[in-house]
C-alpha atoms as a PDB file:
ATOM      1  CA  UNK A   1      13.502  29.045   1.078  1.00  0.00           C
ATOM      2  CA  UNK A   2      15.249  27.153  -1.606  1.00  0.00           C
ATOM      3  CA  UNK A   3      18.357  27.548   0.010  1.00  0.00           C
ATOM      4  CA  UNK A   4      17.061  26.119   3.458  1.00  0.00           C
ATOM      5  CA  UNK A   5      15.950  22.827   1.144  1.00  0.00           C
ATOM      6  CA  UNK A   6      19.215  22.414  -0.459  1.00  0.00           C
ATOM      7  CA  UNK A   7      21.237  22.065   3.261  1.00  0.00           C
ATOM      8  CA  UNK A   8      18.490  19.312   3.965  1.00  0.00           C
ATOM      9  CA  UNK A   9      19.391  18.014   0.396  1.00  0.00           C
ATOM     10  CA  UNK A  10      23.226  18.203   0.729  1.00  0.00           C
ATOM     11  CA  UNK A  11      22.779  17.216   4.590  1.00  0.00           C
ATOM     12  CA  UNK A  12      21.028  13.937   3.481  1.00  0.00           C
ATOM     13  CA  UNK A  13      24.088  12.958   1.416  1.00  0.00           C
ATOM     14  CA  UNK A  14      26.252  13.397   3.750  1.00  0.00           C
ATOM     15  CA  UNK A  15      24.273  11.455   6.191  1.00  0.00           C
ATOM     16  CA  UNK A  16      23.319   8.739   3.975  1.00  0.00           C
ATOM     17  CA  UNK A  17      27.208   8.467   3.108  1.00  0.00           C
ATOM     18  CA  UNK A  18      27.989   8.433   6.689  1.00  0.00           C
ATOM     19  CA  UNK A  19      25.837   5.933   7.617  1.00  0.00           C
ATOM     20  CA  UNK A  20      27.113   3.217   4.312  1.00  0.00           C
ATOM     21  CA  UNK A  21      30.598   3.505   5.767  1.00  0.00           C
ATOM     22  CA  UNK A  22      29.768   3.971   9.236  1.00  0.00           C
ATOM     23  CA  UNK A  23      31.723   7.436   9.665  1.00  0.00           C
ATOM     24  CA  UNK A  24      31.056   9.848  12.506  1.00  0.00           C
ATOM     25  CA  UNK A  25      30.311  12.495  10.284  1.00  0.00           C
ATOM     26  CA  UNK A  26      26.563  11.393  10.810  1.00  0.00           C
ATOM     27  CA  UNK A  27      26.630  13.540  13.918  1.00  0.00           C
ATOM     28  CA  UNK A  28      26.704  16.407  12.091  1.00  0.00           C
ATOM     29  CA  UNK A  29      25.211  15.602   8.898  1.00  0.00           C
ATOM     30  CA  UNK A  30      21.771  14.873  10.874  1.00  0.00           C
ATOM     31  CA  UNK A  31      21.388  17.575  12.396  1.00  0.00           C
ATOM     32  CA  UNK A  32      22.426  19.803   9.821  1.00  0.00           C
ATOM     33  CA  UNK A  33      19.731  18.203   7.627  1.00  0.00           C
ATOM     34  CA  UNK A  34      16.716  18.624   9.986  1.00  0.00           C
ATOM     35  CA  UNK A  35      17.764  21.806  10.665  1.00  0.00           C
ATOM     36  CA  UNK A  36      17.114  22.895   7.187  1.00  0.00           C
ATOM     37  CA  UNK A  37      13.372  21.487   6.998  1.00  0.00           C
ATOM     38  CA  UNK A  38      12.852  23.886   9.782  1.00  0.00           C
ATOM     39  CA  UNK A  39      14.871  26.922   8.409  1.00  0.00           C
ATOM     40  CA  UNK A  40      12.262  25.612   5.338  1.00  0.00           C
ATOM     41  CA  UNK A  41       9.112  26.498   7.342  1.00  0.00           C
ATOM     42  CA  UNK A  42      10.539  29.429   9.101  1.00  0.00           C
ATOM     43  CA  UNK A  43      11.399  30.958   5.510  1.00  0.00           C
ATOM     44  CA  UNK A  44       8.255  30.014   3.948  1.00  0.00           C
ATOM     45  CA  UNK A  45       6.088  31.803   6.644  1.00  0.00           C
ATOM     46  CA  UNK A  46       5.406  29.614   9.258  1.00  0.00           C
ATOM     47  CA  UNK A  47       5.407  32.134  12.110  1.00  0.00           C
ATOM     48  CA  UNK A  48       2.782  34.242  10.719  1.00  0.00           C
ATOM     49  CA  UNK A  49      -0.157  32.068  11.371  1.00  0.00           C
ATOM     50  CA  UNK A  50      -1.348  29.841  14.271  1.00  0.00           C
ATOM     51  CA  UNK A  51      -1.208  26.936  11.523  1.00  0.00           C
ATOM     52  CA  UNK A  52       2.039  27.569  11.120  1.00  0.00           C
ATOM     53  CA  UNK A  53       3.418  27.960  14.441  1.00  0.00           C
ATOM     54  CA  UNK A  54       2.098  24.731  15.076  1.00  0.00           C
ATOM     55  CA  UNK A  55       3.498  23.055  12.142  1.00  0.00           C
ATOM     56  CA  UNK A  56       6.908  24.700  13.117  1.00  0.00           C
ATOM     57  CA  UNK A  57       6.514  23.408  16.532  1.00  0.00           C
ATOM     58  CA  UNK A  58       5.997  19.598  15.457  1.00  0.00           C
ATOM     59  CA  UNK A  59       8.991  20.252  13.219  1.00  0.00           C
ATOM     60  CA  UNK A  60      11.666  21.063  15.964  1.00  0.00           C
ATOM     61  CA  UNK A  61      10.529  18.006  17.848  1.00  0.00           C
ATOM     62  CA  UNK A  62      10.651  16.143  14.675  1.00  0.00           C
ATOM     63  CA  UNK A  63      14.389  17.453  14.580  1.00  0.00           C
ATOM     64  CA  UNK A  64      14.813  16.580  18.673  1.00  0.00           C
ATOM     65  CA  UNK A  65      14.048  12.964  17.626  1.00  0.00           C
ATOM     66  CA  UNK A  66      16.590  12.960  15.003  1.00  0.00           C
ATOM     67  CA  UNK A  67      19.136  13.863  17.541  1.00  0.00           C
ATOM     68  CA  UNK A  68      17.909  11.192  20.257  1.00  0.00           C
ATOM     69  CA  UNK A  69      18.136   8.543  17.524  1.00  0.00           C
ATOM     70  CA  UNK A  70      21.633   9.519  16.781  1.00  0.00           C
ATOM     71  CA  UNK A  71      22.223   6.975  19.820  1.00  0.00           C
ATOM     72  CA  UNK A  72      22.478   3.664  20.019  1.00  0.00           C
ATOM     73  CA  UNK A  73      20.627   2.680  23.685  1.00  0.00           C
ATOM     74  CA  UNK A  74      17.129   1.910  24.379  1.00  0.00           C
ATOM     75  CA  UNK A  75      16.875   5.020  26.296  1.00  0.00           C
ATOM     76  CA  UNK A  76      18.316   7.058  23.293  1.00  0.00           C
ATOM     77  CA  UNK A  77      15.478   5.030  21.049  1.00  0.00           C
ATOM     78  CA  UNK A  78      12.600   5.333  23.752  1.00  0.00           C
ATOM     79  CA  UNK A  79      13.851   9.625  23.697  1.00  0.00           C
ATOM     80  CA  UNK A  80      13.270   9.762  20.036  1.00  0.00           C
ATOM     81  CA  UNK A  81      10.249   7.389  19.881  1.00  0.00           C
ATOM     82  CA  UNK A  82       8.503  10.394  22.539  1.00  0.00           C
ATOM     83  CA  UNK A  83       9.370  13.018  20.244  1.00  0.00           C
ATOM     84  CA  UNK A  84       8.324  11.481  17.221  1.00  0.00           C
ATOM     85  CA  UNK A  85       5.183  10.614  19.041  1.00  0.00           C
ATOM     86  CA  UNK A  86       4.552  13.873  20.362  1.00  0.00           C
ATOM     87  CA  UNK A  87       5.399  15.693  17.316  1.00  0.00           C
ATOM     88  CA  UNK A  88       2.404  13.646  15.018  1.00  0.00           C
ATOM     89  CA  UNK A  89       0.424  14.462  17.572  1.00  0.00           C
ATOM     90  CA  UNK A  90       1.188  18.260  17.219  1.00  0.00           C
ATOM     91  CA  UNK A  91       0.873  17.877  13.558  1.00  0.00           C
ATOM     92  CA  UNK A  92      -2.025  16.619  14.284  1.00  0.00           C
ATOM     93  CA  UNK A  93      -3.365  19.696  16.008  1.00  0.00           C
ATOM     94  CA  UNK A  94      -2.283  21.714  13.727  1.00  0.00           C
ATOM     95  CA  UNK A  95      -4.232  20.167  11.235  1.00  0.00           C
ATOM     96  CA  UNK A  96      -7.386  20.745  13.317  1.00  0.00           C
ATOM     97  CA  UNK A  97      -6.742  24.320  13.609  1.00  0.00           C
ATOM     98  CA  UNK A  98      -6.135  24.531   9.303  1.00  0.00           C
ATOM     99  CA  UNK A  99      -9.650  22.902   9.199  1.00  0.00           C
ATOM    100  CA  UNK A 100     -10.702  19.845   8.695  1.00  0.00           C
ATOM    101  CA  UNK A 101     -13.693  18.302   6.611  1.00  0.00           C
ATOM    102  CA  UNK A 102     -15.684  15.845   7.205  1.00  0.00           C
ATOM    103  CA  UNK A 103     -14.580  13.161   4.200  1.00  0.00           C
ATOM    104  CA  UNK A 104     -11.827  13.082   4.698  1.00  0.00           C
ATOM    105  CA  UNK A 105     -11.938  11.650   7.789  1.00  0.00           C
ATOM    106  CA  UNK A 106     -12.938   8.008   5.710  1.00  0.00           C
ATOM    107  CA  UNK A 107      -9.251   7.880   5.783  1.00  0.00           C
ATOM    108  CA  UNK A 108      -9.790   6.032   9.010  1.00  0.00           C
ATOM    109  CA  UNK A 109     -10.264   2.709   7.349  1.00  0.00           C
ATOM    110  CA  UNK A 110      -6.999   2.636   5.480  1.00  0.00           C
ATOM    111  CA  UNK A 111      -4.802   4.047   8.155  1.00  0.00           C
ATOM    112  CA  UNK A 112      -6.305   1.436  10.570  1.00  0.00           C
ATOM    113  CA  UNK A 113      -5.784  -1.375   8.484  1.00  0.00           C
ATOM    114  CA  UNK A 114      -2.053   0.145   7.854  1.00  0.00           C
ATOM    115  CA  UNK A 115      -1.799  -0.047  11.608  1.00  0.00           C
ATOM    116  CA  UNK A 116      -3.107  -3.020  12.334  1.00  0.00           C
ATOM    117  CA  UNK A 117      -0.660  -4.420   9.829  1.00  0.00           C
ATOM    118  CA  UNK A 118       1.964  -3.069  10.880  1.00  0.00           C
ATOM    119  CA  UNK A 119       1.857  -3.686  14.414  1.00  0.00           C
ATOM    120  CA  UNK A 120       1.172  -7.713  13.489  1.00  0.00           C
ATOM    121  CA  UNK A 121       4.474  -7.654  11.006  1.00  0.00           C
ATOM    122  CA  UNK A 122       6.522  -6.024  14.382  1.00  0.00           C
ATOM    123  CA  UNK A 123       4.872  -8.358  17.213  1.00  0.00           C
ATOM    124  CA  UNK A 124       7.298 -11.333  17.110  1.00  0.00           C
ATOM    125  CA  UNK A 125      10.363  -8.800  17.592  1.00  0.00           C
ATOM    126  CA  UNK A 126       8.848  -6.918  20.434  1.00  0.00           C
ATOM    127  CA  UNK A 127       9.937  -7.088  24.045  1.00  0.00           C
ATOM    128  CA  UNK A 128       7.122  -6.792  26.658  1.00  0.00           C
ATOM    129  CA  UNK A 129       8.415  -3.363  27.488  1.00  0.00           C
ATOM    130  CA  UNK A 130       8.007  -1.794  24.094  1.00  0.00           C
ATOM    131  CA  UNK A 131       4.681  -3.718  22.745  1.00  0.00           C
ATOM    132  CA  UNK A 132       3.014  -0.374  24.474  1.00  0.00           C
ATOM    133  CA  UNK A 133       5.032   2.148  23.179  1.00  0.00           C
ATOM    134  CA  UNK A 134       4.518   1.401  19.834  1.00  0.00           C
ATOM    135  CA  UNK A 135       1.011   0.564  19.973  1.00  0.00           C
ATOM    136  CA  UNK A 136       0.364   3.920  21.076  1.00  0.00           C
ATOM    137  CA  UNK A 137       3.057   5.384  18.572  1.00  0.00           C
ATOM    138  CA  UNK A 138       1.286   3.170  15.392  1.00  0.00           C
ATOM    139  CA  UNK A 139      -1.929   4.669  16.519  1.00  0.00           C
ATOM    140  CA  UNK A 140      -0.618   8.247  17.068  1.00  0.00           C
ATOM    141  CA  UNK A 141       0.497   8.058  13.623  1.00  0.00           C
ATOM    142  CA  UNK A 142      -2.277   6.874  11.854  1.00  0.00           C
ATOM    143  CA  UNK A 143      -4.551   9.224  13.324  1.00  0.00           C
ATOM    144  CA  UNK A 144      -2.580  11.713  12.155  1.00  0.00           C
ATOM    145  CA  UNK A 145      -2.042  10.721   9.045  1.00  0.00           C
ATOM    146  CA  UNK A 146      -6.338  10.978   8.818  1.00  0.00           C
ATOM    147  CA  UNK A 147      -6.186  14.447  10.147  1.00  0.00           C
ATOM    148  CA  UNK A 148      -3.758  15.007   7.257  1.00  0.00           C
ATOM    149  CA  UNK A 149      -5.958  13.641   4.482  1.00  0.00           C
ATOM    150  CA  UNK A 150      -9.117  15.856   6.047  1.00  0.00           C
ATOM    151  CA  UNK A 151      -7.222  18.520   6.405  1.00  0.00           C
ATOM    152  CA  UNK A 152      -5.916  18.724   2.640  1.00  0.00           C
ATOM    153  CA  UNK A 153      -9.942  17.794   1.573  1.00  0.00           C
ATOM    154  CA  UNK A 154     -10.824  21.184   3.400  1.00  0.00           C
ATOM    155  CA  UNK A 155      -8.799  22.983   1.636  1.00  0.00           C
ATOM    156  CA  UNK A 156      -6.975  20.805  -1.019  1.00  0.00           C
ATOM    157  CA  UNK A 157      -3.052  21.419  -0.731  1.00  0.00           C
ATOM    158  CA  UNK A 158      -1.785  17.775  -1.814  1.00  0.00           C
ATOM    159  CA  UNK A 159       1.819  18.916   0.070  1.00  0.00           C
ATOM    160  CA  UNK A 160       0.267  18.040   3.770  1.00  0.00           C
ATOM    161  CA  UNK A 161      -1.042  14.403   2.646  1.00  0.00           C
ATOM    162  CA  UNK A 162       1.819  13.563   0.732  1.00  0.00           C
ATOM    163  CA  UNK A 163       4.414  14.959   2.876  1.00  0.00           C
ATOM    164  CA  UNK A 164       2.490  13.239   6.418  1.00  0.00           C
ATOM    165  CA  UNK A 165       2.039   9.737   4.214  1.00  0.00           C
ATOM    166  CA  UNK A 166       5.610   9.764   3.422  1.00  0.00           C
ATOM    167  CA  UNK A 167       6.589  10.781   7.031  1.00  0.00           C
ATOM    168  CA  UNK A 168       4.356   7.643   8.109  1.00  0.00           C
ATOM    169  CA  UNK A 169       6.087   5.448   5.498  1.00  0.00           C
ATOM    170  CA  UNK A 170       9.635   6.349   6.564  1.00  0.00           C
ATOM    171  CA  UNK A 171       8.584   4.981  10.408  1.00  0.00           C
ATOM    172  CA  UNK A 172       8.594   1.631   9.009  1.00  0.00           C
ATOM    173  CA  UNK A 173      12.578   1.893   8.167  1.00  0.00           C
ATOM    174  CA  UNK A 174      13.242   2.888  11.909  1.00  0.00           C
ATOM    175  CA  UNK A 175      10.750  -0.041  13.494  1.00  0.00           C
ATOM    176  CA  UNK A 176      12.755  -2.606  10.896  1.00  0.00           C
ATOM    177  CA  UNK A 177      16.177  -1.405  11.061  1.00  0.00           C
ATOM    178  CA  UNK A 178      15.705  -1.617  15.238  1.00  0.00           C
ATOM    179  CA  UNK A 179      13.420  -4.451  15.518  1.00  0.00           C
ATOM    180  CA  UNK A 180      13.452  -6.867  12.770  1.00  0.00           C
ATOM    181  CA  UNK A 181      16.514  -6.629  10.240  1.00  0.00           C
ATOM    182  CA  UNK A 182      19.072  -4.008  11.053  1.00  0.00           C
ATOM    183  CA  UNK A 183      21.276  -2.848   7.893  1.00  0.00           C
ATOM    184  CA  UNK A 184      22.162   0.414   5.862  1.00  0.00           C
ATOM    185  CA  UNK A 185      19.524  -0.903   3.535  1.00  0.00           C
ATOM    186  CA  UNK A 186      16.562   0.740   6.257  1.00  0.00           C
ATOM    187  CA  UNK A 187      18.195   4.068   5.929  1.00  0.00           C
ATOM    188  CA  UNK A 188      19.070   4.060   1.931  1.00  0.00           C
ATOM    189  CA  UNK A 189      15.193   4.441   1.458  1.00  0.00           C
ATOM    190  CA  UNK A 190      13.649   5.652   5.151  1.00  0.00           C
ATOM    191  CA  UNK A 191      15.942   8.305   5.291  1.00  0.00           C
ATOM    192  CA  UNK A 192      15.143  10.018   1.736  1.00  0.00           C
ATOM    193  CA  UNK A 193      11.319   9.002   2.525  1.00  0.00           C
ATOM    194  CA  UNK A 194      11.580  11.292   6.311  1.00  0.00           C
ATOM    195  CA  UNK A 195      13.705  14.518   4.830  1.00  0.00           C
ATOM    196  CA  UNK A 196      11.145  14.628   1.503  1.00  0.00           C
ATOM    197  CA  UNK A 197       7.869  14.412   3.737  1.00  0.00           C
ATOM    198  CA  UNK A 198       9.453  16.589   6.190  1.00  0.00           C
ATOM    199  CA  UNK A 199      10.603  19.324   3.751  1.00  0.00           C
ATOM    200  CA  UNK A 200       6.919  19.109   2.116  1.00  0.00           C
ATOM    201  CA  UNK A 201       5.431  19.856   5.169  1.00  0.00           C
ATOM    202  CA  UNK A 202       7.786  22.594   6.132  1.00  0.00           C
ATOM    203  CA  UNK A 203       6.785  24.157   2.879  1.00  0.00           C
ATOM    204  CA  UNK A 204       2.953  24.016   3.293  1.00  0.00           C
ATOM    205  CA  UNK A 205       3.714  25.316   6.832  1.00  0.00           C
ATOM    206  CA  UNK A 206       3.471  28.886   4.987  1.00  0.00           C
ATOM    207  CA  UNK A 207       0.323  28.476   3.445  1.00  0.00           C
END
């Protein structure tokens, strides 16, 4: 398993390198890094439970998205903002099916002030045509970052809340660096924010 997390790890550099001087190497170097969060989960178990099948399944579409965003266009974007979208929401399930507990679920009130938030700071820079997509995306994502937090209080493993809270956080990189502010800047901390979340839940994806 560790060797799965160091391709993320070296995949990351290259990708983060790729993207300060703007080389095509970022083609690969994606690719090659989400591909080792799910070689992660894989190693780690993932298959043997119904947990972990789902957690593996939310990963690959996690991995889709990174390839969709690899392009520029709104239809590249609006490709990877679906995956994303419908891999929280399998992350979601799969948190259901680990167990959830009832507490947990307070989590609510953060996560929709966190939403709320977030979609005021975006609203000036959205076109008409993709106020609803991320309304339903920032909601998506907050309600499964709850699921996350009641899912960990079942059965406390601090990887699934940690990992989905810095999965959430990395989200707000993307939405700046495509609707407010654009610049390497977005990826130098989004990008180390989405491959450490990702790799944490690929690990508890085993348990």
């Amino acid at each position: 398993m560790v060797w799965a997390a160091v391709v993320t790890v070296l995949g990351l550099a290259a990708l983060l390198a790729s993207e300060r001087t703007g080389s095509t190497a970022r083609l690969v170097a994606k690719p090659v890094a989400s591909a080792g969060f799910i070689a992660v989960a894989v190693a780690a178990g993932a298959l043997d439970t119904g947990f972990g099948r789902w957690m593996l399944a939310a990963l690959v579409l996690s991995a889709l998205g990174d390839v969709f965003l690899l392009g520029s266009s709104e239809a590249r974007f609006l490709g990877g903002l679906g995956s994303f979208l419908t891999a929280h929401l399998v992350y979601g399930i799969a948190f259901l099916v680990r167990g959830v507990a009832a507490p947990g679920l307070l989590a609510i009130v953060p996560f929709a002030i966190f939403a709320r938030l977030v979609l005021r700071w975006l609203g000036p820079h959205l076109s008409d045509r993709m106020r609803g997509p991320d309304v339903a995306y920032a909601v998506v994502i907050s309600v499964m970052g709850v699921l996350a937090v009641a899912t960990a209080t079942d059965v406390w493993d601090w990887r699934i809340p940690v990992g989905a809270v810095m999965f959430v956080i990395s989200d707000l990189a993307v939405a700046r660096d495509n609707f407010v502010a654009p610049g390497f800047t977005n990826r130098l901390w989004g990008l180390p924010l989405y491959y450490g979340g990702q790799l944490l839940l690929a690990w508890a994806a085993g348990a």
